[in-house]
Protein backbone atom coordinates (compact mmCIF):
# COMPACT_ATOMS: atom_id res chain seq x y z
CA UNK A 1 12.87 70.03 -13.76
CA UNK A 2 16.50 70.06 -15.19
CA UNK A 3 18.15 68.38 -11.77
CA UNK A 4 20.23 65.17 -12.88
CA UNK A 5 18.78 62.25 -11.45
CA UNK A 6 19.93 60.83 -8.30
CA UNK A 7 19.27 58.24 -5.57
CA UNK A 8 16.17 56.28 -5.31
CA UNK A 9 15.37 54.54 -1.50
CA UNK A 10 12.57 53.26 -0.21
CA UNK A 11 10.94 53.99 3.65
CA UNK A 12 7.56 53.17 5.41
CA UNK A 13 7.17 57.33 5.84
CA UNK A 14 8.92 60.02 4.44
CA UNK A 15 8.14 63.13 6.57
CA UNK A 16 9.03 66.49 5.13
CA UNK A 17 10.07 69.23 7.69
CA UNK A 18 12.22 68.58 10.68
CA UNK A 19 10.55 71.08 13.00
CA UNK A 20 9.48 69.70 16.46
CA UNK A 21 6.46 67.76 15.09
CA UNK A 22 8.36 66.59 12.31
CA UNK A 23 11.23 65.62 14.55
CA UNK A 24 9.31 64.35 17.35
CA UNK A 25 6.99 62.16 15.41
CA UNK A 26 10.25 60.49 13.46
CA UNK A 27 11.98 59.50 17.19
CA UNK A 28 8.27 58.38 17.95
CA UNK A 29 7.94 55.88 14.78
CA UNK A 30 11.84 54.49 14.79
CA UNK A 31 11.33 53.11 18.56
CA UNK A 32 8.08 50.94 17.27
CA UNK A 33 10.77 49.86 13.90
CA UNK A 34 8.74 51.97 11.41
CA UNK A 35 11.77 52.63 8.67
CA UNK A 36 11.38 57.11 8.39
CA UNK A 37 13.14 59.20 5.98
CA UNK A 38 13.03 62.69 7.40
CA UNK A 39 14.04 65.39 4.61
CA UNK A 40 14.59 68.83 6.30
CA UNK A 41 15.33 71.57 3.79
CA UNK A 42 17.64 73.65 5.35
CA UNK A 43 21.71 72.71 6.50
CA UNK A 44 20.87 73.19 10.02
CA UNK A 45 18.53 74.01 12.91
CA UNK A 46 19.36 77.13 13.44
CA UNK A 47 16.82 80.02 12.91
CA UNK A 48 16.17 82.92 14.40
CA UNK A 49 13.35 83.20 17.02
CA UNK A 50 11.54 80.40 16.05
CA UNK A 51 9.18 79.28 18.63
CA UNK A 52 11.47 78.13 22.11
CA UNK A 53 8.72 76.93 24.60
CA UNK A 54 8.02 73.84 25.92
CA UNK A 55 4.98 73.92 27.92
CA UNK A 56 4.34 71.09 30.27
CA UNK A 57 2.44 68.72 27.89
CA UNK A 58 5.80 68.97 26.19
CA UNK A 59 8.31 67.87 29.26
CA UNK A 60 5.48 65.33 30.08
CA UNK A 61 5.73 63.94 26.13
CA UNK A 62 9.50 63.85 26.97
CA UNK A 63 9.34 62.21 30.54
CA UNK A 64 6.94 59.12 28.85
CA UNK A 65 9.96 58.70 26.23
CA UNK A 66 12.95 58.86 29.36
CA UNK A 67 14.17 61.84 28.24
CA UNK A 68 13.21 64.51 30.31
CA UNK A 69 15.81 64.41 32.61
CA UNK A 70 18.41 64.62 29.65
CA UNK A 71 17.10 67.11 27.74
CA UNK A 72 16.90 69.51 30.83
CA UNK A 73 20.98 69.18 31.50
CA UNK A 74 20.27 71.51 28.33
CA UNK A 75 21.03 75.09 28.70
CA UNK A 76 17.63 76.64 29.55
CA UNK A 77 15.63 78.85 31.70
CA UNK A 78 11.85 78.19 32.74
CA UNK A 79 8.62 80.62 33.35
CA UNK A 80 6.67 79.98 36.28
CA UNK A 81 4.34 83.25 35.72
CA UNK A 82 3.35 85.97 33.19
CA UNK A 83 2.66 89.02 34.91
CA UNK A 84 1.09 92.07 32.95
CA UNK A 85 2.14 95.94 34.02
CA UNK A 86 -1.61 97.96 33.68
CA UNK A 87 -2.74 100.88 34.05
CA UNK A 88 -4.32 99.56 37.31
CA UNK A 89 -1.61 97.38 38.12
CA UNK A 90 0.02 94.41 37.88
CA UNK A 91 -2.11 91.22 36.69
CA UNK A 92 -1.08 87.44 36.67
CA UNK A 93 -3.49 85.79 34.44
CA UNK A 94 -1.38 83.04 34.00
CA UNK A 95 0.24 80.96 37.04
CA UNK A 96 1.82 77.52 36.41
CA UNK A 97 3.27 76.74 39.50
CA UNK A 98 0.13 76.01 40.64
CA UNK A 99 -0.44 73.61 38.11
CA UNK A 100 -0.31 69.33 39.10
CA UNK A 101 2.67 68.23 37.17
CA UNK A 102 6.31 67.57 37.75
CA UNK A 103 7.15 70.32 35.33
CA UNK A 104 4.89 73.30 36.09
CA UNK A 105 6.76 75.84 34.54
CA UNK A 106 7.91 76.88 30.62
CA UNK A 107 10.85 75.53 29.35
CA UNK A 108 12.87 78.14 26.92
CA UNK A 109 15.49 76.37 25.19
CA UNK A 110 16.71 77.39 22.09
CA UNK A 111 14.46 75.28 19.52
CA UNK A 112 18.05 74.60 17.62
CA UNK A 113 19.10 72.49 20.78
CA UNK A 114 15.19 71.27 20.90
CA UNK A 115 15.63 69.70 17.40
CA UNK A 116 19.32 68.71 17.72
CA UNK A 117 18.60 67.08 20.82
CA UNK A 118 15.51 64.97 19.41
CA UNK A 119 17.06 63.53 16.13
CA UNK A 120 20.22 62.48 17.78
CA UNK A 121 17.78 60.18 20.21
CA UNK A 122 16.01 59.26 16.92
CA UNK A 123 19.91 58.48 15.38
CA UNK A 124 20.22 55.89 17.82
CA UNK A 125 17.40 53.93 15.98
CA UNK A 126 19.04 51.78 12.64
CA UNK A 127 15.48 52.67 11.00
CA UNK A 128 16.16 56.28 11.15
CA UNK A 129 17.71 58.54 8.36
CA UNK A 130 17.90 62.40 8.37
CA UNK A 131 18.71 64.40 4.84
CA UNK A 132 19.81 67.73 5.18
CA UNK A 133 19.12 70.54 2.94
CA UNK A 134 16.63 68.10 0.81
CA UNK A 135 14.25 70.50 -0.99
CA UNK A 136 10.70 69.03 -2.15
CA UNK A 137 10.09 69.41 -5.47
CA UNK A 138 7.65 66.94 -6.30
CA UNK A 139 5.06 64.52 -5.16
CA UNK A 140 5.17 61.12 -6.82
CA UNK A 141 1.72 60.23 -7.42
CA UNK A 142 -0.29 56.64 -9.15
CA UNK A 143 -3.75 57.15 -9.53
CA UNK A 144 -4.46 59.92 -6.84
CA UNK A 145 -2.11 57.75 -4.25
CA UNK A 146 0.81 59.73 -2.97
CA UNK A 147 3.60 57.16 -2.95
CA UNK A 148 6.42 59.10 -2.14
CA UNK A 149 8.44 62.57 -2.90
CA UNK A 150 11.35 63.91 -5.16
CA UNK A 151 13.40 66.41 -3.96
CA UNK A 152 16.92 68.35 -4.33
CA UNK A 153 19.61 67.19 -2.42
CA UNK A 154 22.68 69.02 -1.50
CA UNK A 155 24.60 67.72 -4.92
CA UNK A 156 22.00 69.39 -6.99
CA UNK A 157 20.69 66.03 -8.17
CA UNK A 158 16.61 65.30 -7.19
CA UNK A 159 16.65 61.94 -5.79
CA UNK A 160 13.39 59.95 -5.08
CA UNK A 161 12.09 58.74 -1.65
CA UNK A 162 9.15 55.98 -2.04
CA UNK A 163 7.05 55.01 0.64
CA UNK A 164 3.52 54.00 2.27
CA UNK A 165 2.84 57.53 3.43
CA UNK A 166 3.85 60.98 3.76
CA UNK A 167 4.13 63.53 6.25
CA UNK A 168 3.90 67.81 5.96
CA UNK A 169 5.11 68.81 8.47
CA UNK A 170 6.85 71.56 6.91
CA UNK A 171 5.57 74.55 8.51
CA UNK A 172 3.25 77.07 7.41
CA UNK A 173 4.71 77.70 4.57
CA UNK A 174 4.10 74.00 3.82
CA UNK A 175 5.52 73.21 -0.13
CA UNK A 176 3.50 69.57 0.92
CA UNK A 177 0.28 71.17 0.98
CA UNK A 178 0.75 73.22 -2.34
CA UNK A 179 1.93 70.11 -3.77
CA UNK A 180 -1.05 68.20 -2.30
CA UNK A 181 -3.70 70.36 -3.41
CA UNK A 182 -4.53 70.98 0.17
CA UNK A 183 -6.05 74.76 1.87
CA UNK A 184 -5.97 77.05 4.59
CA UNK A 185 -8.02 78.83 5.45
CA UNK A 186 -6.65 82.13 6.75
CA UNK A 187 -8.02 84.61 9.58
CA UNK A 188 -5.49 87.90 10.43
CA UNK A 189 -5.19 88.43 14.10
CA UNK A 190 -5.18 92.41 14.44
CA UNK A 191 -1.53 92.13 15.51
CA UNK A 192 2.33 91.55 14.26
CA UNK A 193 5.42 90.91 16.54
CA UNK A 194 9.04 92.86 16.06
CA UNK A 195 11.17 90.27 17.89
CA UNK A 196 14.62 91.44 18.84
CA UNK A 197 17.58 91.16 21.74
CA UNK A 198 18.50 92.80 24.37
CA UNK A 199 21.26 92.80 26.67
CA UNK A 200 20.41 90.75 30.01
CA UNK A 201 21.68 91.98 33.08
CA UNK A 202 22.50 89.65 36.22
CA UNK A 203 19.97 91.87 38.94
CA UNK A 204 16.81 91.43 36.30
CA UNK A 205 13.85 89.83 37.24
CA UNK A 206 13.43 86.05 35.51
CA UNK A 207 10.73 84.75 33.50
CA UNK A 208 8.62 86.34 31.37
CA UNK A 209 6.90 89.76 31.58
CA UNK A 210 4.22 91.72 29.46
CA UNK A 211 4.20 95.59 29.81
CA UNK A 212 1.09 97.15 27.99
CA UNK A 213 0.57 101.17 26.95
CA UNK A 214 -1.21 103.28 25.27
CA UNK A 215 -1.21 100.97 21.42
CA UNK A 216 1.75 99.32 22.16
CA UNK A 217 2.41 95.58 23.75
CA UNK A 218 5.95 94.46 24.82
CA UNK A 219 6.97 91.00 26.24
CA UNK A 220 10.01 90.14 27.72
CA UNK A 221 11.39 86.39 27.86
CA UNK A 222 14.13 85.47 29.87
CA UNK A 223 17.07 83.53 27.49
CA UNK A 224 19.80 83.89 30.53
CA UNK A 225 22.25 85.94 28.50
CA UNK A 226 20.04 87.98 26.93
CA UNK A 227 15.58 89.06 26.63
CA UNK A 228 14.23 87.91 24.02
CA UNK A 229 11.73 91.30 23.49
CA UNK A 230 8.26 90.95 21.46
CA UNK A 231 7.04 94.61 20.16
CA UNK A 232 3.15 94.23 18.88
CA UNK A 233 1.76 96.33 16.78
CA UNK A 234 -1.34 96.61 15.30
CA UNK A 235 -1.64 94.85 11.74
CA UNK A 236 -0.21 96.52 9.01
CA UNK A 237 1.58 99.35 10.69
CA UNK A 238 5.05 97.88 9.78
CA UNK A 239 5.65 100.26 7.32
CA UNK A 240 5.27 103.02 8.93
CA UNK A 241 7.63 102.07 11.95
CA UNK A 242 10.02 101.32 8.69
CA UNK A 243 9.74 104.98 7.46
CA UNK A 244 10.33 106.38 11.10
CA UNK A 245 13.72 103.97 11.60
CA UNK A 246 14.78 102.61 14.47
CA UNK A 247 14.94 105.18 16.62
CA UNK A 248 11.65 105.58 16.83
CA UNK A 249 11.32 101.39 18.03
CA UNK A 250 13.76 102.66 20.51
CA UNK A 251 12.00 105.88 21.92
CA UNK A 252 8.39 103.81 22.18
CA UNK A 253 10.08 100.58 23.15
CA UNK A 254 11.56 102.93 25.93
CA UNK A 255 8.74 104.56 26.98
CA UNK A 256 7.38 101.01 27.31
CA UNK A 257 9.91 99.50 29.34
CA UNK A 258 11.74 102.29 30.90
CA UNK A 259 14.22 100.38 32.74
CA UNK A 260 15.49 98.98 29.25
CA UNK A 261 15.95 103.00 28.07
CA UNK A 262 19.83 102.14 28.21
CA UNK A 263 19.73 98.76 26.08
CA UNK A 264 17.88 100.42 23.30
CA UNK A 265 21.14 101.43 22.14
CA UNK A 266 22.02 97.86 21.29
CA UNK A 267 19.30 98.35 18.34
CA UNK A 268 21.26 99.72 15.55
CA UNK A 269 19.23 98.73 12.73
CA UNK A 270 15.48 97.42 12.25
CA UNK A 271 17.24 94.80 9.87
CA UNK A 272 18.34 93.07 13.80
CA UNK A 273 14.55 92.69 14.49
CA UNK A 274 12.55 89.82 12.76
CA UNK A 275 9.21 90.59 12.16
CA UNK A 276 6.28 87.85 12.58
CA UNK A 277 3.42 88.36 10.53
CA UNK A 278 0.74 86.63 12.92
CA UNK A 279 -1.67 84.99 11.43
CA UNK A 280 -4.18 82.03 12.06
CA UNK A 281 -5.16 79.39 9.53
CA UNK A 282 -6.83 75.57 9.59
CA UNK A 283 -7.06 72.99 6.35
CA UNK A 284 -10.44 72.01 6.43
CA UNK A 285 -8.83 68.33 5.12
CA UNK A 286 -5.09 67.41 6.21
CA UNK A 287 -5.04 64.50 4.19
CA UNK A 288 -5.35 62.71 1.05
CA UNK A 289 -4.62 58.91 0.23
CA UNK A 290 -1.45 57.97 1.18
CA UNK A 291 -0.28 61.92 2.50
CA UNK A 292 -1.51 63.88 6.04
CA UNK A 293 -0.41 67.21 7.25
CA UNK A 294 0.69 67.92 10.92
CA UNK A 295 1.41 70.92 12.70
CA UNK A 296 1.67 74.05 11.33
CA UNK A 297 1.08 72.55 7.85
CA UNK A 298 -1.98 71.61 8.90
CA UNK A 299 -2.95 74.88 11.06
CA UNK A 300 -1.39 77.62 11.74
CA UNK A 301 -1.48 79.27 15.81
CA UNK A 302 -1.49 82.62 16.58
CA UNK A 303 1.08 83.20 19.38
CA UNK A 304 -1.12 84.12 21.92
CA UNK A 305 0.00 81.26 25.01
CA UNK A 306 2.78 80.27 22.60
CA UNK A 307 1.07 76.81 22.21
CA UNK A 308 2.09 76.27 18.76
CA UNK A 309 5.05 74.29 19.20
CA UNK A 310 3.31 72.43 21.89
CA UNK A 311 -0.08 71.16 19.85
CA UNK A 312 2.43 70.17 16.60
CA UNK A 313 4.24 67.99 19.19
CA UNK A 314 0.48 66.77 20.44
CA UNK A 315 -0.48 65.88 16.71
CA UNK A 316 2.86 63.87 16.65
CA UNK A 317 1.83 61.73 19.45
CA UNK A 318 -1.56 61.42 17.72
CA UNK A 319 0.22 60.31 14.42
CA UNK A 320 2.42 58.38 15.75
CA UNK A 321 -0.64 56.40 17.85
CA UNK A 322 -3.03 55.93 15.26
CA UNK A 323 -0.70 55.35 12.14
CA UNK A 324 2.19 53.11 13.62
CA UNK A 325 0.62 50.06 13.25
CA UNK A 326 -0.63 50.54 10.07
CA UNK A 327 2.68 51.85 8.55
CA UNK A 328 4.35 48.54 10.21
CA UNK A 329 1.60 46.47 8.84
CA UNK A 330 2.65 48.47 5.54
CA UNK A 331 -1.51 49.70 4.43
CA UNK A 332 -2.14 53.14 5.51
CA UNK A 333 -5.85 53.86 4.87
CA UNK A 334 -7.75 57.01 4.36
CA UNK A 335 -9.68 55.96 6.88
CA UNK A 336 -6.55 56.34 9.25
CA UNK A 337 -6.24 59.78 8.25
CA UNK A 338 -8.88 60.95 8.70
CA UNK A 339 -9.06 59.43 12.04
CA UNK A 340 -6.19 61.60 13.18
CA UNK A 341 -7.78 64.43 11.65
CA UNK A 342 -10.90 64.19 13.77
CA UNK A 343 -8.33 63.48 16.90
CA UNK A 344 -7.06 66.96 16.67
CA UNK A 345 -9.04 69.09 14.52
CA UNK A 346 -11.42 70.12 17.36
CA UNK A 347 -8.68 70.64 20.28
CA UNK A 348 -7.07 72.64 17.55
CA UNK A 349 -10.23 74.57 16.69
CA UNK A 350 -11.05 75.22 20.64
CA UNK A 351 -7.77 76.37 21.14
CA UNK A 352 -7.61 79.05 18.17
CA UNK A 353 -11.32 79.95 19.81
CA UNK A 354 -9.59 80.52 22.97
CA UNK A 355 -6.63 82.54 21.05
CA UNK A 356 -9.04 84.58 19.19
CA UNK A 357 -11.53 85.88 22.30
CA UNK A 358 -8.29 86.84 23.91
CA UNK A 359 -7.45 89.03 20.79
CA UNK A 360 -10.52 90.61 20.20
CA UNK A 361 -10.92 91.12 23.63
CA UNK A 362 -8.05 92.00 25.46
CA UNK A 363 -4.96 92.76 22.97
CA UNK A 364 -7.40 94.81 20.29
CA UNK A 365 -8.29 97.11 22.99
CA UNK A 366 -4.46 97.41 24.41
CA UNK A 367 -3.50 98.20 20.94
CA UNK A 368 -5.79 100.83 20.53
CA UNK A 369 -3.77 104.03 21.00
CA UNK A 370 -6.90 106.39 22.23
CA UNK A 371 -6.84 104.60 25.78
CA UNK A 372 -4.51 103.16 28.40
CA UNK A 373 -5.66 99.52 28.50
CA UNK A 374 -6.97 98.13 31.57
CA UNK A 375 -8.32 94.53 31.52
CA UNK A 376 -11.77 93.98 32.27
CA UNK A 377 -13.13 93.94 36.00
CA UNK A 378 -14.85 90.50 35.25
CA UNK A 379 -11.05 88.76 34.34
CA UNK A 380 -9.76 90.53 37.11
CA UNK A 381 -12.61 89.04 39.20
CA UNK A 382 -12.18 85.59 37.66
CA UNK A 383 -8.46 85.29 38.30
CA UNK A 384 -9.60 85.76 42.29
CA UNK A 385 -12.11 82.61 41.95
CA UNK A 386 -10.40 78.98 43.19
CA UNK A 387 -12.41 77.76 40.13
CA UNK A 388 -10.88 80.03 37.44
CA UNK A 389 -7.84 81.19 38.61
CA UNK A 390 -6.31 78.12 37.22
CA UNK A 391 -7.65 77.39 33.96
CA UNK A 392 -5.67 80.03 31.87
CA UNK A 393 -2.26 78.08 33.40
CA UNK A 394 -4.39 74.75 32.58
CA UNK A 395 -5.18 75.89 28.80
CA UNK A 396 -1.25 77.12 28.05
CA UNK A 397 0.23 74.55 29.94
CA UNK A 398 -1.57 71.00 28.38
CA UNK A 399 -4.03 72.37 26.01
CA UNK A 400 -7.46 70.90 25.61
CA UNK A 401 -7.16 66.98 24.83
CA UNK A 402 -3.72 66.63 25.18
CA UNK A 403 -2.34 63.32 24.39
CA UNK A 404 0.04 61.00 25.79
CA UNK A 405 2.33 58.23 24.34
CA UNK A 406 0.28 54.86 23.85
């Protein structure tokens, strides 16, 4: 390492990654006086299509903090519904108006105003600082005991950040967990997403809508100015849609949603879609002595219900519960990491159970080109029951286990 040296602070918890778990668990710690450096590597919040929803065991995280109110003056739109085009028909699997909470519906909000939004709260707090384009280099490390980080700050110089514990929650690309020593292991959903815009026009439908054919998936969320449009393809295909160019993502993407045949256009170049590689992955340990992943550090979600953003924020709360009164106390034990890891390691596993049936199940077979895909008569029959009709809105919209602010 040939950076200069620089600055050396102190904090109860340095958390690395200022994502929406990251974020979220720094407000959470600064209101109970627990002093949090939060290092974020890039100069801003803004990335393109990074995860936008906020389910309802999000708004309800924000209403127990008094800030649900303020965060929807927000631009946004919300999802009531997902309603899938078959070859049979149309099919609502998912209905969250019918859900018991003040906020049944999806929140889209641009994750930008999401994580702007939540550190400015946490700003208010004199226990709170935020670092910018801080880049983790190293770990620093006594005897197996994380005590702290180095990284690169914006001068070039690596500056050092001591402290009782630290937090990954940088994503699941997570530097933390290379540095820590810590695994994933990996599973490959048989899918990847082309994400991409489209013009919006004012007589469209609003929400959110799925359109299956013959191999090909394409779902449509409402951003008010524009769709935000999901192509999925089977695994591995991308470079053979990269060979063919873009017109050929506009001819199928077309044929898909016909009434979009004169947006297409818009697509120029394959370089204006961003393509998610999805994949699913869990640490078997999040933790060791005096450091604990969160979040997509921690495990990676495929996108199926777009829960990801809204179980990171769930292992916030979690954190934030069990470990705020140890941090204050200042002796984090690996005792209390481990706690948190049992907290969410099994709604986490449940949930990527749930994600992975659905794959194997019901997007495999609509991404196998030899067929039009039809769902199954039983989920058809299921979505009729009182019983079952609502636990698919009752899984996407809370989650199994979700937790609430102690």
């Amino acid at each position: 390492m040939h950076a200069k040296q620089g600055t050396a602070t102190r904090a109860d918890c340095v958390v690395v990654g200022g994502g929406p778990a990251g974020a979220t668990l720094s407000l959470l710690l600064v209101r109970k006086g627990v002093r949090v450096t939060l290092l974020e590597a890039h100069p801003d919040f803004d990335r393109e299509f990074r995860g936008d929803t906020l389910h309802p065991s999000a708004m309800e995280l924000m209403e127990d903090l008094g800030l649900a109110g303020k965060l929807l003056k927000l631009r946004h739109s919300t999802v009531r519904s997902l309603t899938l085009q078959t070859a049979s028909g149309p099919l609502t699997p998912v209905d969250l108006s019918r859900l018991r909470t003040e906020f049944p519906y999806i929140t889209l909000m641009p994750q930008k105003s999401f994580l702007e939004f939540i550190t400015r709260e946490a700003s208010r707090y004199p226990t709170f600082r935020l670092v910018m384009e801080a880049r983790v280099r190293e770990l620093v490390e006594a005897e197996g005991v994380v005590g702290g980080v180095r990284y690169e700050g914006r001068d070039g110089r690596l500056h050092e950040v001591r402290s009782e514990l630290v937090i990954g929650a940088d994503g699941r690309g997570s530097r933390v967990r290379r540095l820590a020593g810590l695994t994933a292991k990996k599973t490959s959903p048989p899918m990847d997403v082309l994400w991409f815009r489209l013009p919006r026009k004012r007589e469209d439908p609003e929400g959110a809508v799925g359109r299956f054919g013959r191999g090909r998936i394409a779902i449509l969320l409402d951003r008010l100015d524009w769709w935000q449009c999901g192509y999925v393809i089977p695994k591995g295909t991308y470079p053979e849609l990269r060979r063919a160019g873009v017109e050929k993502l506009r001819r199928d993407f077309a044929g898909l949603v016909p009434e979009f045949a004169d947006r297409v256009e818009h697509l120029k170049d394959l370089r204006q879609a961003s393509l998610l590689s999805v994949e699913s992955s869990l640490c078997p340990r999040w933790y060791r002595p005096g450091l604990v992943l969160i979040g997509d550090a921690a495990h990676v979600m495929s996108p199926v219900g777009g829960v990801g953003i809204n179980y990171a924020l769930q292992d916030a709360v979690a954190a934030a519960n069990i470990l705020t009164g140890p941090l204050l106390a200042g002796r984090v034990r690996e005792r209390d990491l481990a706690r948190l890891q049992r907290r969410r390691k099994l709604p986490t596993r449940a949930i990527q159970l749930f994600q992975s049936l659905v794959q194997k199940n019901l997007l495999a077979r609509a991404l196998d080109p030899q067929r039009p895909f039809d769902p199954p008569a039983a989920l058809r029959l299921a979505l009729r029951l009182p019983g079952l009709r609502s636990l698919p809105a009752r899984i996407v919209g809370f989650g199994l286990r979700p937790e609430r602010i102690r």
